[in-house]
Protein backbone atom coordinates (compact mmCIF):
# COMPACT_ATOMS: atom_id res chain seq x y z
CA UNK A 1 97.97 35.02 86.32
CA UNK A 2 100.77 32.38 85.08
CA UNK A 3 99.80 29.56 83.01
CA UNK A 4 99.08 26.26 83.89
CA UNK A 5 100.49 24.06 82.02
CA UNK A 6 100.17 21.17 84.63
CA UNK A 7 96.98 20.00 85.85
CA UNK A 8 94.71 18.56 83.91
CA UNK A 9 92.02 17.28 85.73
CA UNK A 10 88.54 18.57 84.81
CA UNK A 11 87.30 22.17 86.19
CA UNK A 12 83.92 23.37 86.64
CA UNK A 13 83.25 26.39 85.03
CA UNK A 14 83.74 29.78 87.18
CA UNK A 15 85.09 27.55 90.26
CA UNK A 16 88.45 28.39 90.09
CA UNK A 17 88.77 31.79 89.58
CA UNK A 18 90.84 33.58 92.25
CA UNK A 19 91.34 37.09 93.63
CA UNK A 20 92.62 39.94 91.37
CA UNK A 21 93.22 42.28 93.91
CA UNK A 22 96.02 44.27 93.18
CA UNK A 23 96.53 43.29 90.45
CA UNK A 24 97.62 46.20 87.28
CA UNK A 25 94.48 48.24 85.55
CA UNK A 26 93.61 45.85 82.71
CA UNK A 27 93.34 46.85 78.80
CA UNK A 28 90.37 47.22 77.31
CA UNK A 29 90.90 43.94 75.38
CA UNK A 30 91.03 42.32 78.57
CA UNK A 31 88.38 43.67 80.05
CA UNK A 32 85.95 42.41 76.57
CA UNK A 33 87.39 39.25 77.47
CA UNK A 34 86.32 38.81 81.26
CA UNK A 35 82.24 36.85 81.29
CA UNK A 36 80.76 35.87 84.52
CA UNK A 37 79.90 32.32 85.06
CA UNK A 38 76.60 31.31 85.68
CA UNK A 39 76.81 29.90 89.09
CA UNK A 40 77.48 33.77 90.17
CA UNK A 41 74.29 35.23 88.68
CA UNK A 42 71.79 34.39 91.64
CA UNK A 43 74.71 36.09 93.96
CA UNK A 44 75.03 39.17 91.75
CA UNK A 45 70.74 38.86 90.88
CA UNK A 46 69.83 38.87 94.73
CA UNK A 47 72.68 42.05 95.57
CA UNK A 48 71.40 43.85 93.51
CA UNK A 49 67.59 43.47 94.62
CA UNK A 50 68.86 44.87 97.53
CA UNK A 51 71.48 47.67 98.50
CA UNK A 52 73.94 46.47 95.27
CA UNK A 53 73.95 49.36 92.06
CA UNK A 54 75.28 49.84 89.04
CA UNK A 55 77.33 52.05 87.52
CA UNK A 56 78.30 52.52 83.67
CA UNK A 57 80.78 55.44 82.47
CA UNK A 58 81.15 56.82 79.29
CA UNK A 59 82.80 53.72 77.95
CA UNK A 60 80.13 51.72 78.31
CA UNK A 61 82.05 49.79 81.01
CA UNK A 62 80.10 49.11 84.19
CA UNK A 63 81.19 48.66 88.20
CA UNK A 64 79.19 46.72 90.66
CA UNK A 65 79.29 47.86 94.35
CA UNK A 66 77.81 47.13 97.66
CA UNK A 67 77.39 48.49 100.84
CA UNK A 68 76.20 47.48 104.11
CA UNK A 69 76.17 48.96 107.75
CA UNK A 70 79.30 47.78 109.50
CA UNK A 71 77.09 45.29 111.47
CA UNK A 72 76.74 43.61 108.48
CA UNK A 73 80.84 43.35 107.44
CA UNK A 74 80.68 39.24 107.49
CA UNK A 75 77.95 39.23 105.02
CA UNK A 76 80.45 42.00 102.80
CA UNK A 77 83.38 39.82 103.29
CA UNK A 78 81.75 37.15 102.35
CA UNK A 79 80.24 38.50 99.11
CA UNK A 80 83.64 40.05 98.14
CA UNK A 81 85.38 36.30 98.50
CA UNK A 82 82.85 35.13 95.67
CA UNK A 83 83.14 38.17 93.61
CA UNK A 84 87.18 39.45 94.62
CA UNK A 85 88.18 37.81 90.83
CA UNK A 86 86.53 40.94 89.36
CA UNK A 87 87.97 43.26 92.15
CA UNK A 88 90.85 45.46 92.63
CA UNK A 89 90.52 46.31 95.94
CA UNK A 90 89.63 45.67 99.36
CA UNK A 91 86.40 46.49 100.88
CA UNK A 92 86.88 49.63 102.66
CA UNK A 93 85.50 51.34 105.76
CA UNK A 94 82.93 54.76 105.11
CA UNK A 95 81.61 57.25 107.50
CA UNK A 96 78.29 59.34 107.05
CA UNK A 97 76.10 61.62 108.66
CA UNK A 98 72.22 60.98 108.48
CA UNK A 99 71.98 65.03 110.67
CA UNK A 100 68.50 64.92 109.15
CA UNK A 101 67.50 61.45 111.55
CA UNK A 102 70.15 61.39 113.94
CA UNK A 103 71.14 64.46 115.38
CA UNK A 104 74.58 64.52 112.89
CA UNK A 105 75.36 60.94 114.55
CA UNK A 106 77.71 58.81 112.57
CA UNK A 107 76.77 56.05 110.65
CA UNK A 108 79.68 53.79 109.81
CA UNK A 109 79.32 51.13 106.80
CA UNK A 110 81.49 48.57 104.81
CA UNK A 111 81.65 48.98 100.61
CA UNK A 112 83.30 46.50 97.99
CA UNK A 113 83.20 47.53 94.30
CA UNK A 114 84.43 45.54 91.13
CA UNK A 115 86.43 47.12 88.45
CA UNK A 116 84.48 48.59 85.17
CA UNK A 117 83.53 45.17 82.76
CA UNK A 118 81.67 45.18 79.82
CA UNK A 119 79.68 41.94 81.43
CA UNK A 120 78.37 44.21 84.38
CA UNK A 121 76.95 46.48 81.94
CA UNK A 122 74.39 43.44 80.96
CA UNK A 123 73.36 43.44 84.63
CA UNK A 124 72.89 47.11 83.91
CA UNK A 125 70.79 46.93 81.23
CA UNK A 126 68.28 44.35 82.84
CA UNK A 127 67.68 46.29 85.76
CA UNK A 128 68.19 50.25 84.83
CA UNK A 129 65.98 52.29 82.52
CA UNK A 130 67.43 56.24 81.77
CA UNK A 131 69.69 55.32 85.01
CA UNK A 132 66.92 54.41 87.72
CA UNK A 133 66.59 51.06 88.92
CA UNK A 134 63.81 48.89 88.31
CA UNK A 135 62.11 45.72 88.74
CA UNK A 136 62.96 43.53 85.68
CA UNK A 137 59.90 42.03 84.06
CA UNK A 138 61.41 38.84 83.88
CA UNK A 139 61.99 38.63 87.08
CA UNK A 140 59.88 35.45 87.56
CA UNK A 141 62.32 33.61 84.94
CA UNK A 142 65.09 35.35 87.20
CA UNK A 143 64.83 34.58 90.57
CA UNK A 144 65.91 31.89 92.00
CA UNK A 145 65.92 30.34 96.06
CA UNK A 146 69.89 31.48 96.21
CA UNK A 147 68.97 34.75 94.97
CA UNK A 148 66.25 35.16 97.03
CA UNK A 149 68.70 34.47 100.21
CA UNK A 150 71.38 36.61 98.84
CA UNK A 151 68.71 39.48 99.00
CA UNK A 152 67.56 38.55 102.24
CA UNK A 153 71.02 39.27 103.90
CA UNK A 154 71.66 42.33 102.16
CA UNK A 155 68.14 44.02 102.65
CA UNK A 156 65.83 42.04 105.28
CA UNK A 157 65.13 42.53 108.48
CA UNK A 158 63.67 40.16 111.19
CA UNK A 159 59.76 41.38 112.14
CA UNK A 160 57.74 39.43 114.58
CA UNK A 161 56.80 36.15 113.30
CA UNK A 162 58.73 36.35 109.46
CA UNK A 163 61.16 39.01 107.94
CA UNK A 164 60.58 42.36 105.86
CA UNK A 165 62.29 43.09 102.60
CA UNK A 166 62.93 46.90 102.47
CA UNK A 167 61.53 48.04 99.62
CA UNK A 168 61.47 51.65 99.46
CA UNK A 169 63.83 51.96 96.41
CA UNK A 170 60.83 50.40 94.31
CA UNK A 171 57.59 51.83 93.29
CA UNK A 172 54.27 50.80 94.87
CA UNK A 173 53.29 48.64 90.96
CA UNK A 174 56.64 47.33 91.19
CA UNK A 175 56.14 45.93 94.54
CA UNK A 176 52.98 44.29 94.10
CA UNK A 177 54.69 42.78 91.20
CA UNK A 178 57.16 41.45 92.64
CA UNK A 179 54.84 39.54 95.67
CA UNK A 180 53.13 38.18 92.87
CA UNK A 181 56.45 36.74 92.14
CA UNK A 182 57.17 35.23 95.25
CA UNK A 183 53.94 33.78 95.51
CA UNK A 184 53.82 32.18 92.45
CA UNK A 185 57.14 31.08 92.10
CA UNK A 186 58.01 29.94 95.77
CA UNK A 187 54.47 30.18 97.68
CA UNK A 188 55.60 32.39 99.97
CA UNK A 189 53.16 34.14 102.05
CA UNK A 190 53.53 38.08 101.81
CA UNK A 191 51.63 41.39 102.03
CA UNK A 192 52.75 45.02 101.88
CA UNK A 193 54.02 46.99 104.76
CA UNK A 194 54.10 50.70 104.93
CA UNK A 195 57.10 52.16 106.52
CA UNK A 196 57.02 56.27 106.66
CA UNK A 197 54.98 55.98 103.45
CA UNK A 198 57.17 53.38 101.26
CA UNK A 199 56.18 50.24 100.38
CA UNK A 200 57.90 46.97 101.95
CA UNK A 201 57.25 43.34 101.50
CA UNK A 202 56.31 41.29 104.61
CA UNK A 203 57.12 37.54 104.54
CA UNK A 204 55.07 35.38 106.97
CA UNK A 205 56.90 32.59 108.47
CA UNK A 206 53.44 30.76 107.63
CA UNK A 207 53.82 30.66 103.94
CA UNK A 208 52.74 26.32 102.81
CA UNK A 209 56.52 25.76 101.45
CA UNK A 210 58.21 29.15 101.89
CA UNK A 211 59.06 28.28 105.55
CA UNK A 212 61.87 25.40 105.17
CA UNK A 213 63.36 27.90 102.36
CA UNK A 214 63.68 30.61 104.59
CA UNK A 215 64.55 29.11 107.83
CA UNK A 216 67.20 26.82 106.17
């Protein structure tokens, strides 16, 4: 990106930073170089509470990527305009076959990923222990109401009278812990809902102060 040497009027931190796409594979020096500013942590926090991973190589390097059911493409755009300074692609198109569930029927998704950064791999170590993801402990200290709407879109679904987090990738402890957070923190009103034997959270509509948050 070319210097500028120009404007000087004041910037806020992490505002300004534009798309990379395209742009040539950077050097490792580069890549040490590249930090994420804090008004993108409740965006990355909340994707990765949901359908958002992780990966680190060899390098010790780490890619964030998303994916969502086509249906959801505007929410994928959208996420990939906030994030597309770290990316060096497009989102693309996927196809897959769930035989197992629906007959071989094709399932057809949207999936942005970032390049490899040493500051990913901090997001890595919060939330993966020997490569599984977890619940972070601190998650309290963590979440915040942007975060928690970030993980809405990418992994709840509208049930009856509130909305249901899907769950499943957590364990049953990690789950409870985490509707004590939501409780505590925002005074949301939630239980656990079973779905083929997995754990989900259910968030009444009813909760005192939850349901301004949620409906906003």
């Amino acid at each position: 990106m070319p210097a500028d040497n120009i404007t000087k009027g004041i910037v806020i931190y992490g505002s300004n930073l534009s798309s990379t796409v395209n742009y040539p594979t950077y050097t490792s020096i580069v890549r040490h170089m590249v930090k994420i500013p804090s008004n993108l942590n409740s965006i990355i926090l909340g994707l990765v509470l949901s359908d958002a991973w992780l990966f680190k190589n060899n390098a010790g390097n780490t890619l964030l990527a998303f994916k969502q059911s086509i249906d959801k493409s505007t929410f994928v755009l959208y996420v990939f305009n906030k994030l597309s300074h770290y990316c060096s692609r497009y989102p693309t198109i996927t196809s897959s076959s769930l035989s197992a569930l629906g007959g071989g029927k094709k399932f057809k998704g949207i999936v942005m990923t970032t390049r490899v950064y040493p500051c990913f791999t901090e997001w890595h170590n919060i939330f993966y222990v020997n490569n599984k993801k977890i619940v972070p402990l601190n998650l309290y200290n963590l979440l915040t109401y942007e975060a928690l709407a970030y993980w809405i879109m990418g992994d709840g679904t509208r049930e009856k009278k509130g909305l249901i987090l899907q769950t499943q990738s957590f364990t049953l402890k990690e789950v409870v812990f985490i509707i004590g957070v939501l409780i505590h923190k925002f005074d949301l009103k939630c239980s656990i809902y079973m779905q083929r034997n997995q754990p989900t959270i259910y968030i009444h509509t009813a909760s005192p102060h939850g349901r301004e948050k949620i409906n906003s």
